[in-house]
C-alpha atoms as a PDB file:
ATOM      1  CA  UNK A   1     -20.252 -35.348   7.037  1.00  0.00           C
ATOM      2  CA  UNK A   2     -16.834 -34.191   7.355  1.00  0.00           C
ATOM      3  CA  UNK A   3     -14.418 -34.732   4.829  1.00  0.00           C
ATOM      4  CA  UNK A   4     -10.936 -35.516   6.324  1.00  0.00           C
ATOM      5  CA  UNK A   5      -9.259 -35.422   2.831  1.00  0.00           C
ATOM      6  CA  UNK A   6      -6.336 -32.251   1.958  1.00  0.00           C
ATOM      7  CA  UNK A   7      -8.062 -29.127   0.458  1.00  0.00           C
ATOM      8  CA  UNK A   8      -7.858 -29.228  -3.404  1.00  0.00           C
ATOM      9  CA  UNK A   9      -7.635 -25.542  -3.409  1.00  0.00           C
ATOM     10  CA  UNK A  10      -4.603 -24.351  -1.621  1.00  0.00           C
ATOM     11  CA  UNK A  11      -5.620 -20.662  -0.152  1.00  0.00           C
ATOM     12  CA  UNK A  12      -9.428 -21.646   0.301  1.00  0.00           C
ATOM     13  CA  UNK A  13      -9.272 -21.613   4.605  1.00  0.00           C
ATOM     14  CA  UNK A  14      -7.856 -18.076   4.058  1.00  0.00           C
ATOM     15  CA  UNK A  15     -10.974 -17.058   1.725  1.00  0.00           C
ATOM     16  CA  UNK A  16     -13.211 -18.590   4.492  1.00  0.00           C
ATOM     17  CA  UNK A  17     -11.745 -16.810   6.917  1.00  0.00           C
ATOM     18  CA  UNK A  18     -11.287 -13.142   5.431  1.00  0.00           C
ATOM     19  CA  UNK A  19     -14.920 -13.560   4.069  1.00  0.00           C
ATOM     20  CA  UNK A  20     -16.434 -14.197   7.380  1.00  0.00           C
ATOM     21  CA  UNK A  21     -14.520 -11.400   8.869  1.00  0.00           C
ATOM     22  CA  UNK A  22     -15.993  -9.387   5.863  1.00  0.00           C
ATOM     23  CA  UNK A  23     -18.486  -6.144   6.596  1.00  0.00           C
ATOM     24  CA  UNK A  24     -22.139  -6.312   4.235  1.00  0.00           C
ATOM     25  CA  UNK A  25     -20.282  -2.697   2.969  1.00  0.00           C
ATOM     26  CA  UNK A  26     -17.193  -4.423   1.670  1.00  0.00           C
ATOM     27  CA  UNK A  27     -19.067  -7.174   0.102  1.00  0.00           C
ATOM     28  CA  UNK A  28     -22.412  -5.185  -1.205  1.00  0.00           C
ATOM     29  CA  UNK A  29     -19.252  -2.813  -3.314  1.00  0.00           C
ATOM     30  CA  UNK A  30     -17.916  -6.238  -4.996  1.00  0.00           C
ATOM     31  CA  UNK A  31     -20.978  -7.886  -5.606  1.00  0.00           C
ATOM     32  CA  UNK A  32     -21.986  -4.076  -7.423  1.00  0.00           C
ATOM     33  CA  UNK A  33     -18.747  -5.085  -9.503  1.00  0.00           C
ATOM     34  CA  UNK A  34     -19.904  -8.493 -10.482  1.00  0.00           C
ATOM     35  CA  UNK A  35     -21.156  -8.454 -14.133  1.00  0.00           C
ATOM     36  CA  UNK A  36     -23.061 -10.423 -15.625  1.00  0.00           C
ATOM     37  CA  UNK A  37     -24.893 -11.721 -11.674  1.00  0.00           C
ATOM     38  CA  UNK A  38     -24.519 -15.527 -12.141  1.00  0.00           C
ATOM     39  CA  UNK A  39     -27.748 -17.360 -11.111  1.00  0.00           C
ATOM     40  CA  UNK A  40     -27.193 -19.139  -7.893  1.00  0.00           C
ATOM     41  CA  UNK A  41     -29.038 -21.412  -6.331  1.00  0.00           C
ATOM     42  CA  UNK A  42     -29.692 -22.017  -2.055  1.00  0.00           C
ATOM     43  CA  UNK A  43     -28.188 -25.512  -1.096  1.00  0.00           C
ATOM     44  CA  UNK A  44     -28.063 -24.929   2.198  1.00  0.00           C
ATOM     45  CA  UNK A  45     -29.740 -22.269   4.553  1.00  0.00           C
ATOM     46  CA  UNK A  46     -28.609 -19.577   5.272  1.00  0.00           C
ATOM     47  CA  UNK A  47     -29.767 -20.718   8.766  1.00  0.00           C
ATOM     48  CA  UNK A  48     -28.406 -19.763  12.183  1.00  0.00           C
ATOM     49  CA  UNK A  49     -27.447 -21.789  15.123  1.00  0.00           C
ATOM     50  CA  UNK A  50     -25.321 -22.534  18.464  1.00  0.00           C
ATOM     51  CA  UNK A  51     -22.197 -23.822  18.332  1.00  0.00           C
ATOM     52  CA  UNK A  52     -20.104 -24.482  22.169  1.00  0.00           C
ATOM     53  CA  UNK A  53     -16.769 -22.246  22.384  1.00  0.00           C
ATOM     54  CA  UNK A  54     -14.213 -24.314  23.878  1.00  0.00           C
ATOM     55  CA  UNK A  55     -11.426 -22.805  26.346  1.00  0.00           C
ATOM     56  CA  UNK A  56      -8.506 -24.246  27.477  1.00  0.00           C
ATOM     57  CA  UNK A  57      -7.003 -23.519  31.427  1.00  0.00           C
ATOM     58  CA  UNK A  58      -4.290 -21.796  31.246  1.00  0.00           C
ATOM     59  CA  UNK A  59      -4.045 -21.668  27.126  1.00  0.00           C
ATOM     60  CA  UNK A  60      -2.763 -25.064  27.146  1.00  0.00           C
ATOM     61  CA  UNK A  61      -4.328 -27.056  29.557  1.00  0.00           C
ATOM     62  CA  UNK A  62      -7.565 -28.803  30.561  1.00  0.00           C
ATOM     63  CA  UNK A  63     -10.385 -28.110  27.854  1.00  0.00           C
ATOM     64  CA  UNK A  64     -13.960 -26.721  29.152  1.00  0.00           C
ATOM     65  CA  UNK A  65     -17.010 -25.132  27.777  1.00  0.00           C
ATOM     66  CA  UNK A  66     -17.082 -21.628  27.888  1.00  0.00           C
ATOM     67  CA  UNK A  67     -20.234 -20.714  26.338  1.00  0.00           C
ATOM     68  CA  UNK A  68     -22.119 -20.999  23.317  1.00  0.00           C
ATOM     69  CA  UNK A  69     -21.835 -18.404  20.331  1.00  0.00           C
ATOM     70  CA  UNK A  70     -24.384 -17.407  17.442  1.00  0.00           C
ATOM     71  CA  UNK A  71     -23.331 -18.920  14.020  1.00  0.00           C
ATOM     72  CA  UNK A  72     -25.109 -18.692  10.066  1.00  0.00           C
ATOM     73  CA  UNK A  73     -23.939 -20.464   7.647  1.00  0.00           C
ATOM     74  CA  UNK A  74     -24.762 -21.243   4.258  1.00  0.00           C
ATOM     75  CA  UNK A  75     -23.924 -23.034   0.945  1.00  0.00           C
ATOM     76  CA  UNK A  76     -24.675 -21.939  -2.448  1.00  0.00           C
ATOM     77  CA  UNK A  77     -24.304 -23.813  -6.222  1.00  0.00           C
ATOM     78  CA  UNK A  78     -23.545 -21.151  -9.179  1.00  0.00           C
ATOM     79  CA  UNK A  79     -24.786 -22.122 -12.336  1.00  0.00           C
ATOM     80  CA  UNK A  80     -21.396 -23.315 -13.367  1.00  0.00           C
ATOM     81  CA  UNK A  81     -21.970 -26.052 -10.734  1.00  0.00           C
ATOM     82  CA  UNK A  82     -19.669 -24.489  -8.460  1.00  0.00           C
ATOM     83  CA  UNK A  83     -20.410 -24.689  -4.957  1.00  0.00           C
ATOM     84  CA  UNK A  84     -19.717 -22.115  -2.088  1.00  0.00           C
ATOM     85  CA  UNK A  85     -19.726 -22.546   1.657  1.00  0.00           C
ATOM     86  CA  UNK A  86     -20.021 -19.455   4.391  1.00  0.00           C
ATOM     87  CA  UNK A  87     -20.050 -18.949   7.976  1.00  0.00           C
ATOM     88  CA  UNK A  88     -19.909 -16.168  10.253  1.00  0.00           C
ATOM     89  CA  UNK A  89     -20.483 -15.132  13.627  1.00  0.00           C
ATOM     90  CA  UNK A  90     -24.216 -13.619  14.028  1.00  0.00           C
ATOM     91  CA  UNK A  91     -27.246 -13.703  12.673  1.00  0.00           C
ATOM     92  CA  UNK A  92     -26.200 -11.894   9.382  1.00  0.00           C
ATOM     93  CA  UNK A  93     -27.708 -14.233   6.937  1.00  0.00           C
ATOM     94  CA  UNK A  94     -27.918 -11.761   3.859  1.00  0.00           C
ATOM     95  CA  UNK A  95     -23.838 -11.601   4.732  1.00  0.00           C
ATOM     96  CA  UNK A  96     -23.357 -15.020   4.392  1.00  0.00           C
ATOM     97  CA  UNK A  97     -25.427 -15.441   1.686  1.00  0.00           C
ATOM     98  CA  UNK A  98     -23.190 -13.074  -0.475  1.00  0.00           C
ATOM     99  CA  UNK A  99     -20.023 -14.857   1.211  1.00  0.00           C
ATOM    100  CA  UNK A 100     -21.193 -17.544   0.049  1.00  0.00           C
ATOM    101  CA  UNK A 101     -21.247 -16.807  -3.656  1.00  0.00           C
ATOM    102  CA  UNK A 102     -18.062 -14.663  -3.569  1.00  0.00           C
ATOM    103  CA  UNK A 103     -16.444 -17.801  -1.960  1.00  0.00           C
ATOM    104  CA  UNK A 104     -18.003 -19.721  -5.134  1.00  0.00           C
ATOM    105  CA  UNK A 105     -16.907 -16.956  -7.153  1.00  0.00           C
ATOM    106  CA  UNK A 106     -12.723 -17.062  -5.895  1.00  0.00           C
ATOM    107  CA  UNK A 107     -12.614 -20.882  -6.926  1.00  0.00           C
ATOM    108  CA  UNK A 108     -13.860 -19.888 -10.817  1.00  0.00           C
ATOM    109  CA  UNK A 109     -10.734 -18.632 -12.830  1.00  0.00           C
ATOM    110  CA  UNK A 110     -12.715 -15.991 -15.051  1.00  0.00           C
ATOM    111  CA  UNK A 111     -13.862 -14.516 -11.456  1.00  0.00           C
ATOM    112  CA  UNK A 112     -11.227 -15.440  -8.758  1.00  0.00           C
ATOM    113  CA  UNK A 113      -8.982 -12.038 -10.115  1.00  0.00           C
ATOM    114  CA  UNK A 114     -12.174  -9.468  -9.619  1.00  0.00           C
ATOM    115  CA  UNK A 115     -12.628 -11.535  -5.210  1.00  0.00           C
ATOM    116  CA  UNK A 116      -9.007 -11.207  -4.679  1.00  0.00           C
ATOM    117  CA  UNK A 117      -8.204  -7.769  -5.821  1.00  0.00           C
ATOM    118  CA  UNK A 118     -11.943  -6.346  -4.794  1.00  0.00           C
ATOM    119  CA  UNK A 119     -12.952  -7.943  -2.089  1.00  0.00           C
ATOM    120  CA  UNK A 120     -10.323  -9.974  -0.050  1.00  0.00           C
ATOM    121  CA  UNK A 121      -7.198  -7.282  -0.337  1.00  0.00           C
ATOM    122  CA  UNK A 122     -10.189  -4.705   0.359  1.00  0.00           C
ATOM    123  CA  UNK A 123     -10.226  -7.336   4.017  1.00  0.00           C
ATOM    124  CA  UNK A 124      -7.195  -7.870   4.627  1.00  0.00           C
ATOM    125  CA  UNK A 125      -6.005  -3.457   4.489  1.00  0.00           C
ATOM    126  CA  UNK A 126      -8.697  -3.356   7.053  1.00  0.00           C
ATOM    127  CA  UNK A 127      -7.822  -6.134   9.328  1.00  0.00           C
ATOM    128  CA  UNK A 128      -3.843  -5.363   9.374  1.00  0.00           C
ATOM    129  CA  UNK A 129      -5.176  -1.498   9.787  1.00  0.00           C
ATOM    130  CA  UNK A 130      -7.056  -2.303  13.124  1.00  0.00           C
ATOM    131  CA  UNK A 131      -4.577  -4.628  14.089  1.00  0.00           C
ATOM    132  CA  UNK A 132      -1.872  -1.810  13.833  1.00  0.00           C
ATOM    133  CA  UNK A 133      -3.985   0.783  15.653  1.00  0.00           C
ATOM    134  CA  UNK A 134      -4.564  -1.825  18.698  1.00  0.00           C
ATOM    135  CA  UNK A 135      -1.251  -2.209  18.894  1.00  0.00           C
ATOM    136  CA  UNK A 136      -0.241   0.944  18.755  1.00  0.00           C
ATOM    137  CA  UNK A 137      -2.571   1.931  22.152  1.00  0.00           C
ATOM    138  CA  UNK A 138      -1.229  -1.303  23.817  1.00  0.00           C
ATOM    139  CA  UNK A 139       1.850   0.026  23.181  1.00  0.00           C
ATOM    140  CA  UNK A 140       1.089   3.576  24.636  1.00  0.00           C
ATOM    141  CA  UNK A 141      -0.019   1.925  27.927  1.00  0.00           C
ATOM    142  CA  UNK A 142       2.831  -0.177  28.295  1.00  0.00           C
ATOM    143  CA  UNK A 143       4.879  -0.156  31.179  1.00  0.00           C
ATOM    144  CA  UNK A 144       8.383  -1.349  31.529  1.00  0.00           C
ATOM    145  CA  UNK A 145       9.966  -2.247  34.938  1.00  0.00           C
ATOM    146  CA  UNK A 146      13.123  -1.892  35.926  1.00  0.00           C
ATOM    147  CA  UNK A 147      15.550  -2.435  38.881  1.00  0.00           C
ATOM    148  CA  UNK A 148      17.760   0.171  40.305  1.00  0.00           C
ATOM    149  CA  UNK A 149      20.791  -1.156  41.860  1.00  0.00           C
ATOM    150  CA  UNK A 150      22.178   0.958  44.436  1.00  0.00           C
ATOM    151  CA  UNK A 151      25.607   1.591  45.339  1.00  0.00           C
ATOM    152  CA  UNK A 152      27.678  -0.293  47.952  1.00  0.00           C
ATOM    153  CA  UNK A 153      26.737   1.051  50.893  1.00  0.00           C
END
């Protein structure tokens, strides 16, 4: 069931996305930080499944399916009663298993500090990083055009 209502936790789209953009090395070092391990327990998978990528002509115009892409998901209660959802591209399911409790983790206030600071700044450095070096060798293959204008002949 979907729930159409606002997000009670402002922030918690961005923690969905950074953790399933997350490498099993980033989140294997935080969940080596976690002490005491809270007990968890499965909900939900972690399974894996199809789910159709849409495309748009042009960017903007008529929608079509482009193909189908390789999704896990799962969703995890701590003992606290907190619950955690994951997804991620692949078949990682030990990935977002642990995404799953980390994204439980961020909404508790005795553990939200230790996800931030470890784990989702730990991300984010890395995704601006490889953003910055694509850009940079764009950038060194860019052309730029010009027009000479002669004189009057």
């Amino acid at each position: 069931m979907i729930s159409h209502e606002p997000d009670r936790q402002p922030g918690r789209k961005r923690v969905a996305d950074l953790l399933a953009k997350a490498e099993m090395s980033e989140l294997n070092a935080t969940w080596a930080d976690v002490d005491p391990k809270p007990a968890v327990q499965p909900i939900r998978g972690p399974e894996t499944g199809l789910v159709m990528i849409k495309g748009r002509i042009g960017g903007g115009g008529s929608p079509f399916n482009l193909g189908e892409a390789t999704v896990t998901r799962a969703t995890v209660r701590l003992e606290t009663g907190t619950v955690g959802h994951a997804h991620a591209l692949g078949t990682d399911r030990e990935k977002v298993q642990l995404a799953a409790i980390f994204e439980a983790l961020w909404q508790e206030a005795e553990t939200q500090s230790l996800v931030e600071e470890r784990l989702l700044k730990a991300i984010e450095a890395r995704l601006a990083a490889a953003d910055s070096q694509k850009a940079e060798e764009t950038a060194a293959t860019r052309v730029d055009f010009f027009t000479m204008v002669r004189g009057e002949d």
